[in-house]
N, C-alpha and C. Protein backbone atom coordinates (compact mmCIF):
# COMPACT_ATOMS: atom_id res chain seq x y z
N UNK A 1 56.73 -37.91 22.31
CA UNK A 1 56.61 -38.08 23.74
C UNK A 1 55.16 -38.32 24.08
N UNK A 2 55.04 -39.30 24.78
CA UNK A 2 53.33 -39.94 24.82
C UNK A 2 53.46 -39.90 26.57
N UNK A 3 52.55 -38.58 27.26
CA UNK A 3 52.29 -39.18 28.80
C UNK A 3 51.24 -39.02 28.90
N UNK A 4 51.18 -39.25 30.53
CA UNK A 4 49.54 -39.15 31.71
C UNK A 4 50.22 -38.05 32.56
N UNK A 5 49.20 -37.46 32.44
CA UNK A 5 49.15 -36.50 33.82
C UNK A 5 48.15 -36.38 35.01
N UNK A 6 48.25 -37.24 36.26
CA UNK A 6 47.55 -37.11 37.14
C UNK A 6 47.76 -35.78 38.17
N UNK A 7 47.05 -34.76 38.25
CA UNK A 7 47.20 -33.48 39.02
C UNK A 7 45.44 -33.17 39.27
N UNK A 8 45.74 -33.00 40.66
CA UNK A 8 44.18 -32.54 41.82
C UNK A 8 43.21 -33.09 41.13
N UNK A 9 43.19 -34.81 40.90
CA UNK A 9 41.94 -35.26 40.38
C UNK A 9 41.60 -35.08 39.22
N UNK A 10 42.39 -34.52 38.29
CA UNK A 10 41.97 -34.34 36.75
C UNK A 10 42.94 -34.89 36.46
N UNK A 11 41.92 -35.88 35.23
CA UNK A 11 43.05 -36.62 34.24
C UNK A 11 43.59 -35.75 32.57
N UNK A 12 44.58 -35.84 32.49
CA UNK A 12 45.08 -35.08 31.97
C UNK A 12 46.35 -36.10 30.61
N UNK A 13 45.69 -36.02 29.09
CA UNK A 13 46.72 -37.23 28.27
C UNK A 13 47.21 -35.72 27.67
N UNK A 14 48.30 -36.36 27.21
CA UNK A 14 49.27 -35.47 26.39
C UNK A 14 49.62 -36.22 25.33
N UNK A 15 49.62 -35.81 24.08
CA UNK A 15 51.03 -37.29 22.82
C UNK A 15 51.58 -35.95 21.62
N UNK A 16 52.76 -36.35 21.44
CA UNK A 16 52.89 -35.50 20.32
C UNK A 16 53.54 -36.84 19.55
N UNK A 17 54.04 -36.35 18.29
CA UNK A 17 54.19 -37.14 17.63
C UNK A 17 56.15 -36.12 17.15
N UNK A 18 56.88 -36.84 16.41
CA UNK A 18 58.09 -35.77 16.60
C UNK A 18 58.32 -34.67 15.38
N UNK A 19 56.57 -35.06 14.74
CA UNK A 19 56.90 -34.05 13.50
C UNK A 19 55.88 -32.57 14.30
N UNK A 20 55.62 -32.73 15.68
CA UNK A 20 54.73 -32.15 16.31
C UNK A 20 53.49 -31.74 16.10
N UNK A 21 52.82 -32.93 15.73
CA UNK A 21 51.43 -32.74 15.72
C UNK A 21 51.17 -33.90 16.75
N UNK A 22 50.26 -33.44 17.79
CA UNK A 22 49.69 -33.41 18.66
C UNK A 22 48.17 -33.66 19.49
N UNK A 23 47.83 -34.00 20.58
CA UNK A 23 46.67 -34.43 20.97
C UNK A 23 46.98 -34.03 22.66
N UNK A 24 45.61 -33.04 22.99
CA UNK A 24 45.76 -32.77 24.48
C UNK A 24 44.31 -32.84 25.31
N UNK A 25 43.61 -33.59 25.94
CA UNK A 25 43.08 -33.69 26.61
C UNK A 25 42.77 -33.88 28.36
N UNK A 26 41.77 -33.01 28.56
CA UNK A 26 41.90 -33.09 30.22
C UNK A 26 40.47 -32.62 30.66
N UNK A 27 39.95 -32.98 31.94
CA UNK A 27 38.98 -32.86 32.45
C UNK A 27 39.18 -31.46 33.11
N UNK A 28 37.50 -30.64 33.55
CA UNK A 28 37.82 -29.45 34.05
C UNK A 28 36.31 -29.59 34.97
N UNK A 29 36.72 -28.93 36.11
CA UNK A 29 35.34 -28.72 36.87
C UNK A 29 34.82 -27.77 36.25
N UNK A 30 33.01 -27.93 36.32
CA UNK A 30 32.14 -27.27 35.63
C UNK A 30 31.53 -25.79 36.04
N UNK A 31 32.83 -24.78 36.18
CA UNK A 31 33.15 -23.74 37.06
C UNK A 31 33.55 -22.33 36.22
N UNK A 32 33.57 -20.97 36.20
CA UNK A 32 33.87 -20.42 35.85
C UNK A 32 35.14 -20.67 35.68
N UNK A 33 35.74 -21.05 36.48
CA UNK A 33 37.30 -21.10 36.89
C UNK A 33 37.83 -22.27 35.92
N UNK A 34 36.96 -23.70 36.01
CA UNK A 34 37.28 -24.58 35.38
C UNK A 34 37.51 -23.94 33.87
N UNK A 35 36.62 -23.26 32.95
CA UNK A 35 36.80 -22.86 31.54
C UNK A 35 38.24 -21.88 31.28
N UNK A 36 38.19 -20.77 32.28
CA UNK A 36 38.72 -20.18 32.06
C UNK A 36 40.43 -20.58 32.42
N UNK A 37 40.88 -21.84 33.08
CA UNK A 37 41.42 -22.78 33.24
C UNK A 37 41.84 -23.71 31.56
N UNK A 38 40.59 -24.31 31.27
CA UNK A 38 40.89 -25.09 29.90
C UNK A 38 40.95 -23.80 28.73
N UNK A 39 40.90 -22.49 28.73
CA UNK A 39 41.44 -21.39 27.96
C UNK A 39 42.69 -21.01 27.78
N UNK A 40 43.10 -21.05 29.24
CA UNK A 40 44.66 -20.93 29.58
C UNK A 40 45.30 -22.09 29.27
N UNK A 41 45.31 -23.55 29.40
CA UNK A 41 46.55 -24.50 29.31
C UNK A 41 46.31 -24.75 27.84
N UNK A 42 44.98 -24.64 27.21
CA UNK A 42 45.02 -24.32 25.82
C UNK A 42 45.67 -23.83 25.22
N UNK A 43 45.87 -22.12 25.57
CA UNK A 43 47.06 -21.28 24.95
C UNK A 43 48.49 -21.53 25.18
N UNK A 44 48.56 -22.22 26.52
CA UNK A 44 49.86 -22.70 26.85
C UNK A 44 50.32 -23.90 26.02
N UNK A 45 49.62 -25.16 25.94
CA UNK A 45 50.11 -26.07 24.90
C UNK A 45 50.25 -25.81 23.69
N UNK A 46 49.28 -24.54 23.05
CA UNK A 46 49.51 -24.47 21.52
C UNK A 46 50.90 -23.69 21.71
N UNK A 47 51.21 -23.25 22.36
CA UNK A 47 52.61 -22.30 22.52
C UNK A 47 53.75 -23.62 22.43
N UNK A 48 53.41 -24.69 23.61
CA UNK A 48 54.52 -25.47 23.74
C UNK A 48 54.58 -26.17 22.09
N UNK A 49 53.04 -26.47 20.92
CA UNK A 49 53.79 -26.94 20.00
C UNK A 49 54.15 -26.03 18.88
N UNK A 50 54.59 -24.74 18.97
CA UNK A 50 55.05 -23.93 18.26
C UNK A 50 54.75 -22.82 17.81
N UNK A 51 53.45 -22.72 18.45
CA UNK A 51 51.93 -21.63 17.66
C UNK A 51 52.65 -20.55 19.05
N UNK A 52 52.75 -19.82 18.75
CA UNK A 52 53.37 -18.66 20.17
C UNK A 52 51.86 -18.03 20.70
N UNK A 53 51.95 -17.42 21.69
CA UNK A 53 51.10 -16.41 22.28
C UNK A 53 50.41 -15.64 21.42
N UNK A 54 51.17 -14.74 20.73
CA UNK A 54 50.69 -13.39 20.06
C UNK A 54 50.63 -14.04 18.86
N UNK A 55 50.59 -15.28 18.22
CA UNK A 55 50.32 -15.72 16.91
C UNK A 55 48.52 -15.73 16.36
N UNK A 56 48.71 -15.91 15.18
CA UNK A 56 47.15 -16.04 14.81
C UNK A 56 46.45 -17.35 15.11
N UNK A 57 47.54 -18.64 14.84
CA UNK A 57 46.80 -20.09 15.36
C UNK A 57 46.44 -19.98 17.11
N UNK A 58 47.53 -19.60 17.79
CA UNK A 58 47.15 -19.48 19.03
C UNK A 58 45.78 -18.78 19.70
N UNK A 59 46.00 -17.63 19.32
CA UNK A 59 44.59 -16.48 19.70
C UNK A 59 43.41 -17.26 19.01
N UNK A 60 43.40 -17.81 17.84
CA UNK A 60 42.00 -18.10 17.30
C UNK A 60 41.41 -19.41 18.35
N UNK A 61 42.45 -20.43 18.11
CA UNK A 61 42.05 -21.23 18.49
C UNK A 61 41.62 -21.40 19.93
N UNK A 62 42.69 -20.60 20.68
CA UNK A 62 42.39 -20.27 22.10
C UNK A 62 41.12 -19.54 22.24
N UNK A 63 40.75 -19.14 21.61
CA UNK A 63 39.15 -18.00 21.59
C UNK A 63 37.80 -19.46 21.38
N UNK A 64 38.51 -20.00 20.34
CA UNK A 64 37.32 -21.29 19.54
C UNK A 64 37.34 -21.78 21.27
N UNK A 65 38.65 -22.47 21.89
CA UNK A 65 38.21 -23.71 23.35
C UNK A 65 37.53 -22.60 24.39
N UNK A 66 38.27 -21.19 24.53
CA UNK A 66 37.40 -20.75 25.35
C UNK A 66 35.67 -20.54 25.43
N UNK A 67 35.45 -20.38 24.26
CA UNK A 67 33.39 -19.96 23.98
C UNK A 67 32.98 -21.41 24.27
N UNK A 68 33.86 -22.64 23.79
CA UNK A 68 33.08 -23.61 24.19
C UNK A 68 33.24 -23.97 25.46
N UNK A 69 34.38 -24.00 26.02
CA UNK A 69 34.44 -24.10 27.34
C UNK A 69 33.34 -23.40 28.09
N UNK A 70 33.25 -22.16 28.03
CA UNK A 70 31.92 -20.96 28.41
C UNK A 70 30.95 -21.87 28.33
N UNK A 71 30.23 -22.01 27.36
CA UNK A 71 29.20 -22.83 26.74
C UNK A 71 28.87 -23.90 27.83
N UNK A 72 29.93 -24.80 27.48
CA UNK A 72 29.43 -25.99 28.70
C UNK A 72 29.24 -25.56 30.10
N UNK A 73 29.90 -24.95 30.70
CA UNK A 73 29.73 -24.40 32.04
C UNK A 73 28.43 -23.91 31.90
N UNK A 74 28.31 -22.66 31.37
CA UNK A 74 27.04 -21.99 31.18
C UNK A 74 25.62 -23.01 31.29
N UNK A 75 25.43 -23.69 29.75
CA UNK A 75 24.74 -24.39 29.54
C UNK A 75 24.78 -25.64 29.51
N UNK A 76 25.71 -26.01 29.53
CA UNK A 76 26.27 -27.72 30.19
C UNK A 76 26.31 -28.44 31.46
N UNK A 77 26.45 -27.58 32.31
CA UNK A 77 26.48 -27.43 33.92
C UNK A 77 25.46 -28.86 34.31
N UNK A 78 26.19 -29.84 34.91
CA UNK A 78 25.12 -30.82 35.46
C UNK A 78 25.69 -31.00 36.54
N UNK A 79 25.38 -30.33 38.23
CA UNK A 79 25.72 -30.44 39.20
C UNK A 79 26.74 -31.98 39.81
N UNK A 80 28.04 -31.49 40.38
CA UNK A 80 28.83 -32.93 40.89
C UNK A 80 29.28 -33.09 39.55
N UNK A 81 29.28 -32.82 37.96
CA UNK A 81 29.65 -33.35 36.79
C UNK A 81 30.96 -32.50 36.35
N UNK A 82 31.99 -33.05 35.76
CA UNK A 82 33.04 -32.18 34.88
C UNK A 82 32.83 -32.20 33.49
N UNK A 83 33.35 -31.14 32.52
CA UNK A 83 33.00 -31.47 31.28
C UNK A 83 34.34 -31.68 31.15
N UNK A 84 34.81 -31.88 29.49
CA UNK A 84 36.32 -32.42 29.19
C UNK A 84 36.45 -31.91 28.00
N UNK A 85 37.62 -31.29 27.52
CA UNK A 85 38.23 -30.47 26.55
C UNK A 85 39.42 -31.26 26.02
N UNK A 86 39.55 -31.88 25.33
CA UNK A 86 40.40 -32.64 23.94
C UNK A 86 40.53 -31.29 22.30
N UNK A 87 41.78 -31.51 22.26
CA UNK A 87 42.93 -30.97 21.55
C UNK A 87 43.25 -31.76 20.78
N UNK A 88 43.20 -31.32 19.25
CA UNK A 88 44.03 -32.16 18.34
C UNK A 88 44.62 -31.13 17.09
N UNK A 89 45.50 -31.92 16.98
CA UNK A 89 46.64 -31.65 15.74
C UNK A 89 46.39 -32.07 14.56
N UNK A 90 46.37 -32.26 13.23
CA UNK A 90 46.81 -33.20 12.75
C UNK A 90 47.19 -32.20 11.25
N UNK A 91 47.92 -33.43 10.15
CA UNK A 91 47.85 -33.01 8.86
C UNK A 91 46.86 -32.57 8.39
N UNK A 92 46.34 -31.16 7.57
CA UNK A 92 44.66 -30.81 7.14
C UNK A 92 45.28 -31.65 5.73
N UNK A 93 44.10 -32.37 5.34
CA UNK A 93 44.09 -33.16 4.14
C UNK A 93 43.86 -31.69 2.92
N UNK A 94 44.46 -32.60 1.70
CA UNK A 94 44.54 -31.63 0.72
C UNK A 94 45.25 -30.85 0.48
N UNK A 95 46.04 -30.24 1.28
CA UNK A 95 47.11 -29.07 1.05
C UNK A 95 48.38 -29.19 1.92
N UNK A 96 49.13 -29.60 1.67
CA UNK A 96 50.78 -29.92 1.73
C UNK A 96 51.05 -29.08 2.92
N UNK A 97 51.42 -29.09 4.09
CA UNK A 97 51.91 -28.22 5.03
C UNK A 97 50.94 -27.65 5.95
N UNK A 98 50.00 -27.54 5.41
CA UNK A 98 48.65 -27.28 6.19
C UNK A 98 48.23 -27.80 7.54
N UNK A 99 47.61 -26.99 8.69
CA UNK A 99 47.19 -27.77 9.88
C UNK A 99 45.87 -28.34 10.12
N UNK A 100 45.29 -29.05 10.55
CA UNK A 100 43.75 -28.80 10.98
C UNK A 100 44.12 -28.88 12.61
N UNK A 101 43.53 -27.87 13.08
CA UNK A 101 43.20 -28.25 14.95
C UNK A 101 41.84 -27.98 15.50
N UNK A 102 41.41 -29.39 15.82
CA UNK A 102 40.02 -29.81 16.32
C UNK A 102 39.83 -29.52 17.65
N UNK A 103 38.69 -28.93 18.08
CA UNK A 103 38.81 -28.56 20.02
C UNK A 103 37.56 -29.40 19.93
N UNK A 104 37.00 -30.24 20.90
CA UNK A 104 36.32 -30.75 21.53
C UNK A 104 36.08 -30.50 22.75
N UNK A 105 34.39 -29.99 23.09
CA UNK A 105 34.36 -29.88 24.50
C UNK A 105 32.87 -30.56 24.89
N UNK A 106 32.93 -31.72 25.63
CA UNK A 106 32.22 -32.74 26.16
C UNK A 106 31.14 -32.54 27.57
N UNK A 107 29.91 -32.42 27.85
CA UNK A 107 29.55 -32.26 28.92
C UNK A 107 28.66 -33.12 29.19
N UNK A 108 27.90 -33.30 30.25
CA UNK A 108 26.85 -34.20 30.70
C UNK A 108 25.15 -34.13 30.42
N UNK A 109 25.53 -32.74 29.47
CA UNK A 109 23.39 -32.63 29.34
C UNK A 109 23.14 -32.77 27.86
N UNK A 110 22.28 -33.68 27.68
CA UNK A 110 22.43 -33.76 26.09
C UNK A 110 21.21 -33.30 25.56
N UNK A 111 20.03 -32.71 26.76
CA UNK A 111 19.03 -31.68 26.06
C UNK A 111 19.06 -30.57 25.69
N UNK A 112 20.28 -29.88 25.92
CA UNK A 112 20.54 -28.63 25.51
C UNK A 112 21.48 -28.47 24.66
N UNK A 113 21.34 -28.65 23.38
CA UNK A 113 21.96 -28.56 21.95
C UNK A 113 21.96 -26.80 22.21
N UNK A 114 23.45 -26.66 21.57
CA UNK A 114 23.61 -24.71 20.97
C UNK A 114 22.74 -24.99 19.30
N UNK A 115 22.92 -24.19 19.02
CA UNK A 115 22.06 -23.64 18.58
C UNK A 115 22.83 -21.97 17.92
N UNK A 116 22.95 -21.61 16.71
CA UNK A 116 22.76 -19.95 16.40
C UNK A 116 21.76 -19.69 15.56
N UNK A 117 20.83 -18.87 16.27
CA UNK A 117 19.55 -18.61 16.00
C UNK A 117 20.21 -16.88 15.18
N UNK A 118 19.47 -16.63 13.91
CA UNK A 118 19.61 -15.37 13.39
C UNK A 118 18.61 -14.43 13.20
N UNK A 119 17.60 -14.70 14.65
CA UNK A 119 16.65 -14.01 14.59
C UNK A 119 16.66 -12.28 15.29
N UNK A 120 15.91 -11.56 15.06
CA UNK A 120 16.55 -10.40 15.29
C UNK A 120 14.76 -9.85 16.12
N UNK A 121 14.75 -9.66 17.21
CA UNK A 121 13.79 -9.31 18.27
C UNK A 121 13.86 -7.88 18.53
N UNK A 122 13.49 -7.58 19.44
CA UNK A 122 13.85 -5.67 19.99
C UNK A 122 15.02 -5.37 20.33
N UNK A 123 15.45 -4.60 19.71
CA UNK A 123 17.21 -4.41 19.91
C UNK A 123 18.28 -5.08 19.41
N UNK A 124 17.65 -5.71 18.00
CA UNK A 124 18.53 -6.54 17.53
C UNK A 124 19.45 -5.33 16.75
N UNK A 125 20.51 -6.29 16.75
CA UNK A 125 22.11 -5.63 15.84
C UNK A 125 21.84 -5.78 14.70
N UNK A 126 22.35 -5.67 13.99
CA UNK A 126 23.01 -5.98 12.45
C UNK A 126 23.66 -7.44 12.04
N UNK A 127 24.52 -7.83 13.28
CA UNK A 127 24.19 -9.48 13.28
C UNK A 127 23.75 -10.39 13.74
N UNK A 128 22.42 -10.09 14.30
CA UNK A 128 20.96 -10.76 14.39
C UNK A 128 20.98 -11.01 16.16
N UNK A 129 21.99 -10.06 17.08
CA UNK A 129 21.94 -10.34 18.26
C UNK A 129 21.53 -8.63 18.76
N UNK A 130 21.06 -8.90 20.37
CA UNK A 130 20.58 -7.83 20.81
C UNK A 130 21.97 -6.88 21.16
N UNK A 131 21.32 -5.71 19.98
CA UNK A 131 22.69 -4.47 20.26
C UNK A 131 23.20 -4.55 21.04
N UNK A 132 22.82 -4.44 22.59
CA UNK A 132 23.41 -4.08 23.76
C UNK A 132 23.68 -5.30 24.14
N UNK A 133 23.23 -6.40 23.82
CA UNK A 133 23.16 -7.57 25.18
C UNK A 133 25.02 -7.95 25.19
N UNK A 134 25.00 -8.88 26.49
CA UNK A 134 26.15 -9.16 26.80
C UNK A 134 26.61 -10.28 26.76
N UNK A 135 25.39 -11.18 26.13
CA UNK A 135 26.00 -12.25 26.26
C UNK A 135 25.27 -12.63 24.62
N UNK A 136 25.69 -14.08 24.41
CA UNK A 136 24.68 -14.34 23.06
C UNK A 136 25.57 -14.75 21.69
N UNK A 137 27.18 -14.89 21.94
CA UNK A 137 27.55 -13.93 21.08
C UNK A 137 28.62 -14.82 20.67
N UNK A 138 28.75 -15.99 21.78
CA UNK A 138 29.97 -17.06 21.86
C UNK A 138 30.04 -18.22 20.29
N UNK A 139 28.84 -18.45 19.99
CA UNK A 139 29.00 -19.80 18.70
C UNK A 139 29.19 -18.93 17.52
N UNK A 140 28.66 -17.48 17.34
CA UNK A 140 29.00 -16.53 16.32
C UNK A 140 30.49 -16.40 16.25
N UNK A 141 31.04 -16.01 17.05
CA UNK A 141 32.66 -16.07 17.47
C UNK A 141 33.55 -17.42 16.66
N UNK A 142 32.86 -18.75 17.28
CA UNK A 142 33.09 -19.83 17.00
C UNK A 142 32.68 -20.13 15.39
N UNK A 143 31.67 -19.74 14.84
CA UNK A 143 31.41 -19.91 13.86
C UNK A 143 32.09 -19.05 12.15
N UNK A 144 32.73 -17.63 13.27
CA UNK A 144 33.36 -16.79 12.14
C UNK A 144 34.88 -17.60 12.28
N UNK A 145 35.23 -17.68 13.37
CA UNK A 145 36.78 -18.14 13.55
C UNK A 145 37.22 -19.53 12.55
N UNK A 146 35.75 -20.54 12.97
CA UNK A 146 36.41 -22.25 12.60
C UNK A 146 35.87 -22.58 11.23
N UNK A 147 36.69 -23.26 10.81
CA UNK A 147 36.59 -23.77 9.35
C UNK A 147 35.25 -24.87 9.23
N UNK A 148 34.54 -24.99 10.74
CA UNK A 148 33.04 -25.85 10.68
C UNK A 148 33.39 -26.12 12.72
N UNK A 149 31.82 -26.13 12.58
CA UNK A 149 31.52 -26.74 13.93
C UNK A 149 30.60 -27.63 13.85
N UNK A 150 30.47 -28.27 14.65
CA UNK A 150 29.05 -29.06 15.01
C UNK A 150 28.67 -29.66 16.56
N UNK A 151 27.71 -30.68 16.27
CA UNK A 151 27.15 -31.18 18.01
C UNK A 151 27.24 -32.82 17.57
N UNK A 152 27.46 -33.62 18.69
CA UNK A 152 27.45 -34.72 18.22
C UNK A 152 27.16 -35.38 19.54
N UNK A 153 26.46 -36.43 20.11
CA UNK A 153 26.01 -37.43 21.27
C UNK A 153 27.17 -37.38 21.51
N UNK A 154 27.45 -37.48 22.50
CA UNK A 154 28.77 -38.58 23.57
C UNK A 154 28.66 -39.43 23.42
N UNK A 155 29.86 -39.88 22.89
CA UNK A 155 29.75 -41.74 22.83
C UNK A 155 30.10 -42.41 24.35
N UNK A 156 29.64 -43.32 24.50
CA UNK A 156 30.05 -44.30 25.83
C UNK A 156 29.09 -43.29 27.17
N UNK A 157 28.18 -42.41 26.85
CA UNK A 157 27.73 -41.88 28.31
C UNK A 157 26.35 -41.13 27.68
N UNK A 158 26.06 -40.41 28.89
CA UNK A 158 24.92 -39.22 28.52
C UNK A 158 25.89 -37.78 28.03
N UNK A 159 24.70 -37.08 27.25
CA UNK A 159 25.64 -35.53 26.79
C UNK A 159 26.12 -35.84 25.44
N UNK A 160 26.89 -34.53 25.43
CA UNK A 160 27.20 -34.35 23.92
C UNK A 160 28.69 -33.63 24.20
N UNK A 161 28.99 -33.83 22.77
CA UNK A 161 30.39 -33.28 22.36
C UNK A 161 30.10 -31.77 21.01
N UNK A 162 30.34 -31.00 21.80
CA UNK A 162 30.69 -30.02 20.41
C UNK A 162 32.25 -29.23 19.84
N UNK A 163 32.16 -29.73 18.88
CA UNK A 163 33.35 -29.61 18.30
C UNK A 163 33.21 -28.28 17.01
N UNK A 164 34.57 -27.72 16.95
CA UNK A 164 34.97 -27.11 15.81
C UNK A 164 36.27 -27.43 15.40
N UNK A 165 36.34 -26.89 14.12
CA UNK A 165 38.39 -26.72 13.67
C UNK A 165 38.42 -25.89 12.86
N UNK A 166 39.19 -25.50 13.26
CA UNK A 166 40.45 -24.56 12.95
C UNK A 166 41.54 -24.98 11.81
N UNK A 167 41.29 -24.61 10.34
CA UNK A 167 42.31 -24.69 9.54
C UNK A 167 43.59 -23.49 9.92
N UNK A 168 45.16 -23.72 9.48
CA UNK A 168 46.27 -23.08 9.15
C UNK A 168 46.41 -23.19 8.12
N UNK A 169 46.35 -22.40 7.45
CA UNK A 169 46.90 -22.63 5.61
C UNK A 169 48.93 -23.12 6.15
N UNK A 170 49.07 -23.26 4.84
CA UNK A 170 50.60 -23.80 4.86
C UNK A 170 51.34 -22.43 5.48
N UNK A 171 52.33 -22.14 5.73
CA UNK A 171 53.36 -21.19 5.45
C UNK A 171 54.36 -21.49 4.91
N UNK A 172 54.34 -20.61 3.66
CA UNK A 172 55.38 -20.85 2.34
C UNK A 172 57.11 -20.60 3.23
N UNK A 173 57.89 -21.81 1.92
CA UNK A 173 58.91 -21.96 2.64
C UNK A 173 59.60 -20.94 1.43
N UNK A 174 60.65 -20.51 2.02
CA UNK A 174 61.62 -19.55 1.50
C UNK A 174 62.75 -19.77 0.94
């Protein structure tokens, strides 16, 4: 099933394919609300292609779009601008049954590359962030969860795209 979804000004593609692997992309205002928005229909589509709520593909991956979603808002933020969150499915090469799912999240400032710095200042932790602090903590998250991340230009505009994925090993059949 291949659609468009036009709803309150955000464009919104959907495609699955019927062995259900999949591709979901949509624009989000550059808002607390907007991320925490592309967190939620995140968890909701990986549900609709089979990954449930309380599963391990769901929660991880839903954690990987949320920090980046965070991220861009946070540090992506280019006033009047939306960033955009793309979803993918596909066969992980190499291992028979296996998933890869890629999150992409796109914004408008392309001088502010992330960055995980493992430097350890006054009050640093044990994993190189400040004990107490509250924030700091999102690409570590991203970086223990995904099988690789990176930063890459936006093609066709200003800004950048940072992406991770998320391997599923197979689940043995019985």
């Amino acid at each position: 099933m291949n659609s468009t979804v036009r709803s309150s000004g955000a464009f919104s593609e959907i495609g699955e394919t019927p062995a259900g692997i999949g591709e979901f992309a949509m624009r989000y205002t550059s808002t607390p609300r907007g991320a925490r928005l592309a967190r939620r229909l995140t968890s909701h589509r990986l549900d609709e292609w089979g990954h449930p709520y309380d599963g391990e593909i769901n929660v991880s991956v839903t954690a990987i779009a949320g920090e980046l979603a965070a991220n861009a808002v946070r540090h992506g933020h280019v006033p009047g601008r939306d960033f955009a969150l793309r979803l993918t499915v596909s066969a992980a090469a190499g291992e028979t049954g296996a998933l890869r799912f890629r999150v992409e999240v796109s914004d408008t400032r392309s001088e502010r590359l992330p960055t995980v710095t493992s430097g350890g200042g006054a009050g640093a932790g044990a994993d190189g962030c400040g004990g107490l602090a509250e924030r700091g903590r999102g690409l570590l998250i991203v970086g223990c969860l995904a099988a690789g991340w990176g930063v890459v230009p936006q093609p066709g505009g200003p800004g950048k795209t940072v992406w991770a994925e998320y391997v599923a090993a197979a689940v043995p059949v019985r």
